[in-house]
PDB file of N, CA and C in Angstrom:
ATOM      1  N   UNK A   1     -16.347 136.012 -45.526  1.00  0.00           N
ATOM      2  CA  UNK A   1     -16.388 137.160 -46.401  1.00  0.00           C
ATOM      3  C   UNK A   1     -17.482 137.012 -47.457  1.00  0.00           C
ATOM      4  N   UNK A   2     -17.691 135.762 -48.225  1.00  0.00           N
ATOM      5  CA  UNK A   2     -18.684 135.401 -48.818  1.00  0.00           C
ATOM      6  C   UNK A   2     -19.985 135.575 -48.600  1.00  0.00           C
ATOM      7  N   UNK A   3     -20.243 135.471 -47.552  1.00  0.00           N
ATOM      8  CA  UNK A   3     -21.799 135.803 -46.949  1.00  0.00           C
ATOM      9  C   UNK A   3     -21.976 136.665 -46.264  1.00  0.00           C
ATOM     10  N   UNK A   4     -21.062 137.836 -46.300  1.00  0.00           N
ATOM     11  CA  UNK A   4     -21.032 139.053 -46.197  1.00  0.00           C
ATOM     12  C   UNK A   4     -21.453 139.852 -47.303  1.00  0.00           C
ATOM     13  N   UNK A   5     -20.866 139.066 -48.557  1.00  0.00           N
ATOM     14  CA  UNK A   5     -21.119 139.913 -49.661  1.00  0.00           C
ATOM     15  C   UNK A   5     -22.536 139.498 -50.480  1.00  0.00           C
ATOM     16  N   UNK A   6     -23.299 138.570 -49.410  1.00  0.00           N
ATOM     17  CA  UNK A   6     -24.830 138.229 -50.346  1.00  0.00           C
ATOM     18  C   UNK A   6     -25.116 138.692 -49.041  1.00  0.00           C
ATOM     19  N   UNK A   7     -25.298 138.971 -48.064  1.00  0.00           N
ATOM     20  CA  UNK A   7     -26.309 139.521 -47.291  1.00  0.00           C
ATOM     21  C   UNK A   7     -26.602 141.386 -46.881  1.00  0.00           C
ATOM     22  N   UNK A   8     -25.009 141.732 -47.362  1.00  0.00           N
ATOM     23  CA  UNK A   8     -25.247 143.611 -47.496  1.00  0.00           C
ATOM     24  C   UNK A   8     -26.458 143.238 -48.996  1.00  0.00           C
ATOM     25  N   UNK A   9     -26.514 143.057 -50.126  1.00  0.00           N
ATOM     26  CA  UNK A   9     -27.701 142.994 -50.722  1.00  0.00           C
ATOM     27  C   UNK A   9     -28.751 142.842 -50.528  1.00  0.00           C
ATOM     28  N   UNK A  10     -28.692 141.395 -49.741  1.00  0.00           N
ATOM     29  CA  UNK A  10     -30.220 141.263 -49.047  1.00  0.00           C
ATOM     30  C   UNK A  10     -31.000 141.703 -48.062  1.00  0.00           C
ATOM     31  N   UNK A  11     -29.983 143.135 -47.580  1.00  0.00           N
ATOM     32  CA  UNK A  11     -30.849 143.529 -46.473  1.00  0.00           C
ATOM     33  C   UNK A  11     -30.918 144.754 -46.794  1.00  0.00           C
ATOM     34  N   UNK A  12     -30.517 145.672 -48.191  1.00  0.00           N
ATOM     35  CA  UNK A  12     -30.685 146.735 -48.426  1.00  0.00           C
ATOM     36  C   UNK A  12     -31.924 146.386 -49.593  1.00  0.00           C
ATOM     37  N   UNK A  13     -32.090 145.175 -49.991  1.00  0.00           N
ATOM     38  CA  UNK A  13     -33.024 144.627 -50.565  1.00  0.00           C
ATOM     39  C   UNK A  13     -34.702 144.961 -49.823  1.00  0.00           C
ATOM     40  N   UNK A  14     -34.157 144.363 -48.691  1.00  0.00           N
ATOM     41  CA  UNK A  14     -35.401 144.059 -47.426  1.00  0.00           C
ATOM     42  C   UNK A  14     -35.671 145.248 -47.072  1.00  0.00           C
ATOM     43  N   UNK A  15     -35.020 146.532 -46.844  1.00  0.00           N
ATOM     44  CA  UNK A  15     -35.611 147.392 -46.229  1.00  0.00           C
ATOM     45  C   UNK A  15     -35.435 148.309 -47.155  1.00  0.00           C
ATOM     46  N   UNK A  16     -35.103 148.460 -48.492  1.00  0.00           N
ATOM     47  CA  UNK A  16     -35.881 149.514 -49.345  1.00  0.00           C
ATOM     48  C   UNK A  16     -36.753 149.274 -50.106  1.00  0.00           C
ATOM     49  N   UNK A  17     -35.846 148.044 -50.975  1.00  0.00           N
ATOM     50  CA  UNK A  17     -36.866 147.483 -52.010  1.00  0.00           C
ATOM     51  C   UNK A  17     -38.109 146.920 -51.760  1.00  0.00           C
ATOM     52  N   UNK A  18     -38.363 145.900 -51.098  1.00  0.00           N
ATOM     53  CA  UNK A  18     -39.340 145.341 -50.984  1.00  0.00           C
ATOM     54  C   UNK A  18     -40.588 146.188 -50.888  1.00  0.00           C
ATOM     55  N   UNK A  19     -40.335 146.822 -49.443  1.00  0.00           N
ATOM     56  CA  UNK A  19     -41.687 147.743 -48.650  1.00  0.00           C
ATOM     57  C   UNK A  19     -42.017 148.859 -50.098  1.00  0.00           C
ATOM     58  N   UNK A  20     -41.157 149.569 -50.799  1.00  0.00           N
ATOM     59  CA  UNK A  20     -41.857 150.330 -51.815  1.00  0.00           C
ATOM     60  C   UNK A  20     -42.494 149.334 -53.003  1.00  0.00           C
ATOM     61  N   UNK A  21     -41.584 148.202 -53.385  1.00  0.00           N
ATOM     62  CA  UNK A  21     -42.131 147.331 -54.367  1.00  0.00           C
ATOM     63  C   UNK A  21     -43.591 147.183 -53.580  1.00  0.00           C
ATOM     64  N   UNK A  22     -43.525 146.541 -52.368  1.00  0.00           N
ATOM     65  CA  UNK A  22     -45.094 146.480 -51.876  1.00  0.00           C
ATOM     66  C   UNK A  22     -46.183 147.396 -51.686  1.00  0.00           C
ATOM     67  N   UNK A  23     -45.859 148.364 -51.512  1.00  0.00           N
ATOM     68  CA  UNK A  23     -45.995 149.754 -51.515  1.00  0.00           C
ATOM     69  C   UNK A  23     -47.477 150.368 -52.752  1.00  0.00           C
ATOM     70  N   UNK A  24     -46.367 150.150 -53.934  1.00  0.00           N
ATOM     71  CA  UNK A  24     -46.904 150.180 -55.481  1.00  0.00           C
ATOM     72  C   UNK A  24     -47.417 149.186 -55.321  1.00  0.00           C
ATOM     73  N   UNK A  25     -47.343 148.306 -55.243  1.00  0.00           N
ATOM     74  CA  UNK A  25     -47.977 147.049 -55.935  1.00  0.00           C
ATOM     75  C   UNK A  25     -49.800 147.227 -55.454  1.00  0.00           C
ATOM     76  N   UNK A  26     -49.872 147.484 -54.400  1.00  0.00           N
ATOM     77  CA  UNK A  26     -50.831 147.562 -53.541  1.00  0.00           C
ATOM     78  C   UNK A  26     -51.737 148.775 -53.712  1.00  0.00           C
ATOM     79  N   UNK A  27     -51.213 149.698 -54.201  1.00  0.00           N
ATOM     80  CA  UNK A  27     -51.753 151.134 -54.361  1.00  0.00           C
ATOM     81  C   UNK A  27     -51.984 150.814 -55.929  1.00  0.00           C
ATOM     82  N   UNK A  28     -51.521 150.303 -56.680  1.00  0.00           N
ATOM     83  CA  UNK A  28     -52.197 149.630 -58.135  1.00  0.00           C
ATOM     84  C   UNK A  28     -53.041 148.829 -58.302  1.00  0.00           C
ATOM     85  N   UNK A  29     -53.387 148.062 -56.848  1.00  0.00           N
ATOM     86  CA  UNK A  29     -54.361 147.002 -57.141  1.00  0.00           C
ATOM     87  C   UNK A  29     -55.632 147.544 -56.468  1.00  0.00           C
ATOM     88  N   UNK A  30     -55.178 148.933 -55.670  1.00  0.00           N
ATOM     89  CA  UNK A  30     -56.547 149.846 -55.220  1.00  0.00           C
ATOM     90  C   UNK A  30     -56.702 150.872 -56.371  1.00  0.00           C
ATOM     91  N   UNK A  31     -56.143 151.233 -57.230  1.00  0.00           N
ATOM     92  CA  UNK A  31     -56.700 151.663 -58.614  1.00  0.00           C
ATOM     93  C   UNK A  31     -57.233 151.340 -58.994  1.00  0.00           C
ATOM     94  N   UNK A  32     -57.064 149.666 -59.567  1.00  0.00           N
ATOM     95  CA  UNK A  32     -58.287 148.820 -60.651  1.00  0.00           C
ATOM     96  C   UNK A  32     -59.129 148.738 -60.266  1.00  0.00           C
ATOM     97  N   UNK A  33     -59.232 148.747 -59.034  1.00  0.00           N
ATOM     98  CA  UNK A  33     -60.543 148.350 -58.164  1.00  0.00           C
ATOM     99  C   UNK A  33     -61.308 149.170 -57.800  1.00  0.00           C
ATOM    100  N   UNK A  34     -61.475 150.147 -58.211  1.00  0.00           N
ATOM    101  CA  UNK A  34     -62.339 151.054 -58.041  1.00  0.00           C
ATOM    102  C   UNK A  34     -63.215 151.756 -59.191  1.00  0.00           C
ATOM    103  N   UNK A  35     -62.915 151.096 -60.531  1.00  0.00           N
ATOM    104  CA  UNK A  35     -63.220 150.905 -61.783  1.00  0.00           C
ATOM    105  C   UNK A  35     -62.838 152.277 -62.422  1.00  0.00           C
ATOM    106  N   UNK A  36     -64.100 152.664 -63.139  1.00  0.00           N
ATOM    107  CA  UNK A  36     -63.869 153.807 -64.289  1.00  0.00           C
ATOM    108  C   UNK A  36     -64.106 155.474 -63.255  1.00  0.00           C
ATOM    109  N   UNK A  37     -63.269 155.889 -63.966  1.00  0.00           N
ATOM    110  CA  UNK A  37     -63.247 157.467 -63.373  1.00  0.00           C
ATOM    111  C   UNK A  37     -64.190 158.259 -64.164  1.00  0.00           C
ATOM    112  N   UNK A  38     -64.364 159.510 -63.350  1.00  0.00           N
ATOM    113  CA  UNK A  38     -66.093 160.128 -63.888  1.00  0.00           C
ATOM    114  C   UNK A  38     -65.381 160.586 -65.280  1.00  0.00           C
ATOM    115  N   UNK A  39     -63.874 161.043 -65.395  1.00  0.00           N
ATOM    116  CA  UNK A  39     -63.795 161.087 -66.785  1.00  0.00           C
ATOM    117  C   UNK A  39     -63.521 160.150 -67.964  1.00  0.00           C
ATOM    118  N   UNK A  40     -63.594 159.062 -67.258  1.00  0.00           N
ATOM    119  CA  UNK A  40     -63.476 158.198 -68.382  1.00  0.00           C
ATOM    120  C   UNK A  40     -64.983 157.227 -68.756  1.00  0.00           C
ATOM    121  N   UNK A  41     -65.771 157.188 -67.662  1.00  0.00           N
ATOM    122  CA  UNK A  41     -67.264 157.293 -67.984  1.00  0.00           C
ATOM    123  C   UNK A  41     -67.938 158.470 -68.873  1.00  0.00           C
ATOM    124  N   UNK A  42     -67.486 159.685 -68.751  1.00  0.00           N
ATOM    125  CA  UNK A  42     -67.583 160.793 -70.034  1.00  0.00           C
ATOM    126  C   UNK A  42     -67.424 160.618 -71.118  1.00  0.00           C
ATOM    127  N   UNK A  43     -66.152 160.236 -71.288  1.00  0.00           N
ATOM    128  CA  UNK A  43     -65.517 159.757 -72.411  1.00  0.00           C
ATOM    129  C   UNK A  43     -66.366 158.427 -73.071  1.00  0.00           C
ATOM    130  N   UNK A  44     -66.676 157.507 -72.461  1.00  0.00           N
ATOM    131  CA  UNK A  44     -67.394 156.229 -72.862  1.00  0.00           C
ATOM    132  C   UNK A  44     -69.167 157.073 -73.403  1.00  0.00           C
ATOM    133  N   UNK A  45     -69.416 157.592 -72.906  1.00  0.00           N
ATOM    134  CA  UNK A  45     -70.941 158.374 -73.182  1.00  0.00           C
ATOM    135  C   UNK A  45     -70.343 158.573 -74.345  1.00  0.00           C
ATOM    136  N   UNK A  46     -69.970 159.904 -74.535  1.00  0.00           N
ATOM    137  CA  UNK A  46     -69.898 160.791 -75.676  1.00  0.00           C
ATOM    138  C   UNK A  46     -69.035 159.296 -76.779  1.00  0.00           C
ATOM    139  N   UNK A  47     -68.056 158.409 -76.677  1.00  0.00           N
ATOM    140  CA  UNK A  47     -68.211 157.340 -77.690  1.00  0.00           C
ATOM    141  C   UNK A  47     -69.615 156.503 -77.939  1.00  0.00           C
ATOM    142  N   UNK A  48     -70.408 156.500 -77.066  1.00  0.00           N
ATOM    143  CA  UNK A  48     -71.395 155.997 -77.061  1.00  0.00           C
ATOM    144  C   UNK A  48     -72.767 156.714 -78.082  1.00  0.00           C
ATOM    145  N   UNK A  49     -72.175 157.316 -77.630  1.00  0.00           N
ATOM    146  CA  UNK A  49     -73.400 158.691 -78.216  1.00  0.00           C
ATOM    147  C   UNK A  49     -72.963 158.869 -80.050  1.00  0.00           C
ATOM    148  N   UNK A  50     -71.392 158.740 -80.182  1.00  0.00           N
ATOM    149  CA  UNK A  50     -70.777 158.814 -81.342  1.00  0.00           C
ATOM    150  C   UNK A  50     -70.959 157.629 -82.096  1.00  0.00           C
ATOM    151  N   UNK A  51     -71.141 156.240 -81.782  1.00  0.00           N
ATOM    152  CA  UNK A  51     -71.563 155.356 -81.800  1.00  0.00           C
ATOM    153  C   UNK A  51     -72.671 155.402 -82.408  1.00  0.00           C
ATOM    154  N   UNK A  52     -73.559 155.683 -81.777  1.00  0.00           N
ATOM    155  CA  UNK A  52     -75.230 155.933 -82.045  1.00  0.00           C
ATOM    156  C   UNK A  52     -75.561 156.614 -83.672  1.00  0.00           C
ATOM    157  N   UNK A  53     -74.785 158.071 -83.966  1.00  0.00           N
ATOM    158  CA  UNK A  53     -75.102 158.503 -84.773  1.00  0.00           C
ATOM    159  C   UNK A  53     -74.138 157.835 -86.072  1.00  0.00           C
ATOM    160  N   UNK A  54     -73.291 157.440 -85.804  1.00  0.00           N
ATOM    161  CA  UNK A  54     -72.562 156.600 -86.596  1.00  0.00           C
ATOM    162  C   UNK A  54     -73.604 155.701 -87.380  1.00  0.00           C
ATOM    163  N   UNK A  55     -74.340 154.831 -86.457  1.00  0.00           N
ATOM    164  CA  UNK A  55     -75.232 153.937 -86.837  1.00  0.00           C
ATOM    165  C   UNK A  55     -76.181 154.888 -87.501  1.00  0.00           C
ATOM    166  N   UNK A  56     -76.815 155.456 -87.253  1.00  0.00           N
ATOM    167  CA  UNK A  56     -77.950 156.308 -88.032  1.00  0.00           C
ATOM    168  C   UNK A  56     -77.496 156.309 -89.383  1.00  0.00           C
ATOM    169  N   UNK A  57     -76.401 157.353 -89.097  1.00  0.00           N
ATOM    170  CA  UNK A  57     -75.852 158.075 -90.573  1.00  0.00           C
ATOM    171  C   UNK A  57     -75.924 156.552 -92.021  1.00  0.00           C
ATOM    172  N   UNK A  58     -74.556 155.489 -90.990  1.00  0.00           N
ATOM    173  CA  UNK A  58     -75.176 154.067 -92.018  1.00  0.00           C
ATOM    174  C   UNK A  58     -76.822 153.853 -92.536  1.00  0.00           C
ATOM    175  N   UNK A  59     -77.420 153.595 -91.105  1.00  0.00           N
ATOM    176  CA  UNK A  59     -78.699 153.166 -91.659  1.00  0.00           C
ATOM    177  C   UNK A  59     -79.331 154.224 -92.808  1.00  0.00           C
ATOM    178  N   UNK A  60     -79.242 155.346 -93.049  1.00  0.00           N
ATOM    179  CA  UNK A  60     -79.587 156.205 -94.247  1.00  0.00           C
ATOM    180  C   UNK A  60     -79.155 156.097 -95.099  1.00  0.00           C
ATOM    181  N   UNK A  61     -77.819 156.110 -95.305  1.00  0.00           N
ATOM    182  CA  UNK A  61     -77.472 155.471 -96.299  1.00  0.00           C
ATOM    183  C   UNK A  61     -77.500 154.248 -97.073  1.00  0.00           C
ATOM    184  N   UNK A  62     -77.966 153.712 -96.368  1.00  0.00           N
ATOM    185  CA  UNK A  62     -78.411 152.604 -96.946  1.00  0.00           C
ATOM    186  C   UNK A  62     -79.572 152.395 -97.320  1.00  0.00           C
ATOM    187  N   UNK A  63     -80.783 152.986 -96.777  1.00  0.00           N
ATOM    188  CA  UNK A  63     -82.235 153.142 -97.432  1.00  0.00           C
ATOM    189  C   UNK A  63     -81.690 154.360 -98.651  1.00  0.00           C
ATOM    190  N   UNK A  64     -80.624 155.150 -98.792  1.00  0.00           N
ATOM    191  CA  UNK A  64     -80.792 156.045-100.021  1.00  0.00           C
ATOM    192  C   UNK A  64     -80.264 154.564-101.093  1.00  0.00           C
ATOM    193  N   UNK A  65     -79.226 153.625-100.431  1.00  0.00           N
ATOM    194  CA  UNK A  65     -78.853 152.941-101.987  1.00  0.00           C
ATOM    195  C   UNK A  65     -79.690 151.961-102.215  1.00  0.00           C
ATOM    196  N   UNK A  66     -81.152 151.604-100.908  1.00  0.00           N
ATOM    197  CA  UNK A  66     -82.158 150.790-101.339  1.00  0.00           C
ATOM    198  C   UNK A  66     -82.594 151.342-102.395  1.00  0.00           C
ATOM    199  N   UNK A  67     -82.813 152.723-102.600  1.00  0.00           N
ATOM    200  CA  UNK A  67     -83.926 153.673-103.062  1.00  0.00           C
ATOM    201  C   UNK A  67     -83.476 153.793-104.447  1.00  0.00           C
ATOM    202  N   UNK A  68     -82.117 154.208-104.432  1.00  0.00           N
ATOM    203  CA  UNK A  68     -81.446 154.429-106.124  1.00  0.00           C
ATOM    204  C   UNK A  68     -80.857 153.131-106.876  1.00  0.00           C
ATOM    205  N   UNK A  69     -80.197 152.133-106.145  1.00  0.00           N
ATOM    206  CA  UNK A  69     -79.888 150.628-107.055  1.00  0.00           C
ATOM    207  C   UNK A  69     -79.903 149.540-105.729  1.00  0.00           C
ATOM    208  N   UNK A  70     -81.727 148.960-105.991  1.00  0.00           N
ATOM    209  CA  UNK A  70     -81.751 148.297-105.091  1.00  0.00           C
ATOM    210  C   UNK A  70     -80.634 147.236-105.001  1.00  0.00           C
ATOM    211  N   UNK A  71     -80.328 146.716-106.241  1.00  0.00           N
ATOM    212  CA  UNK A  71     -79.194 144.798-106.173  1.00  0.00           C
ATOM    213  C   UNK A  71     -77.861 146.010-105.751  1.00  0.00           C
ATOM    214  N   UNK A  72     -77.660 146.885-104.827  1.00  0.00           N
ATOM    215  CA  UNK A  72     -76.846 146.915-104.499  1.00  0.00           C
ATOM    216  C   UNK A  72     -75.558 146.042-103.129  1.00  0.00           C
ATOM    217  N   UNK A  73     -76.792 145.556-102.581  1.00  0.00           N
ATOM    218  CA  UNK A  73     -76.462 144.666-101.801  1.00  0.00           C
ATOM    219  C   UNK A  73     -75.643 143.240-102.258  1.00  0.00           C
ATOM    220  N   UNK A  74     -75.705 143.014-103.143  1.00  0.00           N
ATOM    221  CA  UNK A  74     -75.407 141.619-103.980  1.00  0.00           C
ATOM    222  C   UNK A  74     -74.550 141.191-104.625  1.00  0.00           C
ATOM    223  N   UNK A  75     -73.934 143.242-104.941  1.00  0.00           N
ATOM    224  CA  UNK A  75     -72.833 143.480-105.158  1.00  0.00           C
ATOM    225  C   UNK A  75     -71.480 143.065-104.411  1.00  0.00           C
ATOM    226  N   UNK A  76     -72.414 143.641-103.335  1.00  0.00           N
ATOM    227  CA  UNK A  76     -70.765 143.611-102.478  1.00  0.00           C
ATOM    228  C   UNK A  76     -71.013 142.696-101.341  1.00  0.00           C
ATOM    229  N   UNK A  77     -72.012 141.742-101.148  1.00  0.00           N
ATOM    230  CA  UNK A  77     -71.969 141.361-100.109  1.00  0.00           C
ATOM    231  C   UNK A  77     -71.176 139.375-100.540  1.00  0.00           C
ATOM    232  N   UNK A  78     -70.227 139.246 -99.615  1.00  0.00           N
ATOM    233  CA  UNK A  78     -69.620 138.293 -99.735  1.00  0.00           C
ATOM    234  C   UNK A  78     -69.936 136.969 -99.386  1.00  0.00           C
TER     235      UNK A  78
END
């Protein structure tokens, strides 16, 4: 009776669980692998691009506080 009652588990185990656990598992590891999607390469541009002017906008500002108190740097730099 005992090994009746561990093997109805292990075989409703074997023929549902497993094959879908394997199933997913396998269809997730052909996701990663195929890298970035065209919208998330979009998305990386336009951060990229946001990026870019980010930097600008700093770099001006900072030739305006060269321009108005140069030892501003000296201030704050640690």
């Amino acid at each position: 009776m005992s090994s009746f009652l561990l093997s109805v588990p292990l075989i409703v185990f074997f023929i549902f669980v497993a094959p879908l656990w394997l199933f997913l598992h396998y269809r997730s590891k052909k996701h990663t692998a195929t890298g970035l999607s065209s919208q998330d390469l979009e998305k990386l541009e336009q951060l990229s691009q946001r990026a870019d002017k980010l930097k600008q906008r700093v770099s001006h500002l900072e030739s305006v506080l060269d321009s108005e108190t140069p030892d501003w740097r000296r201030r704050y730099d640690a």
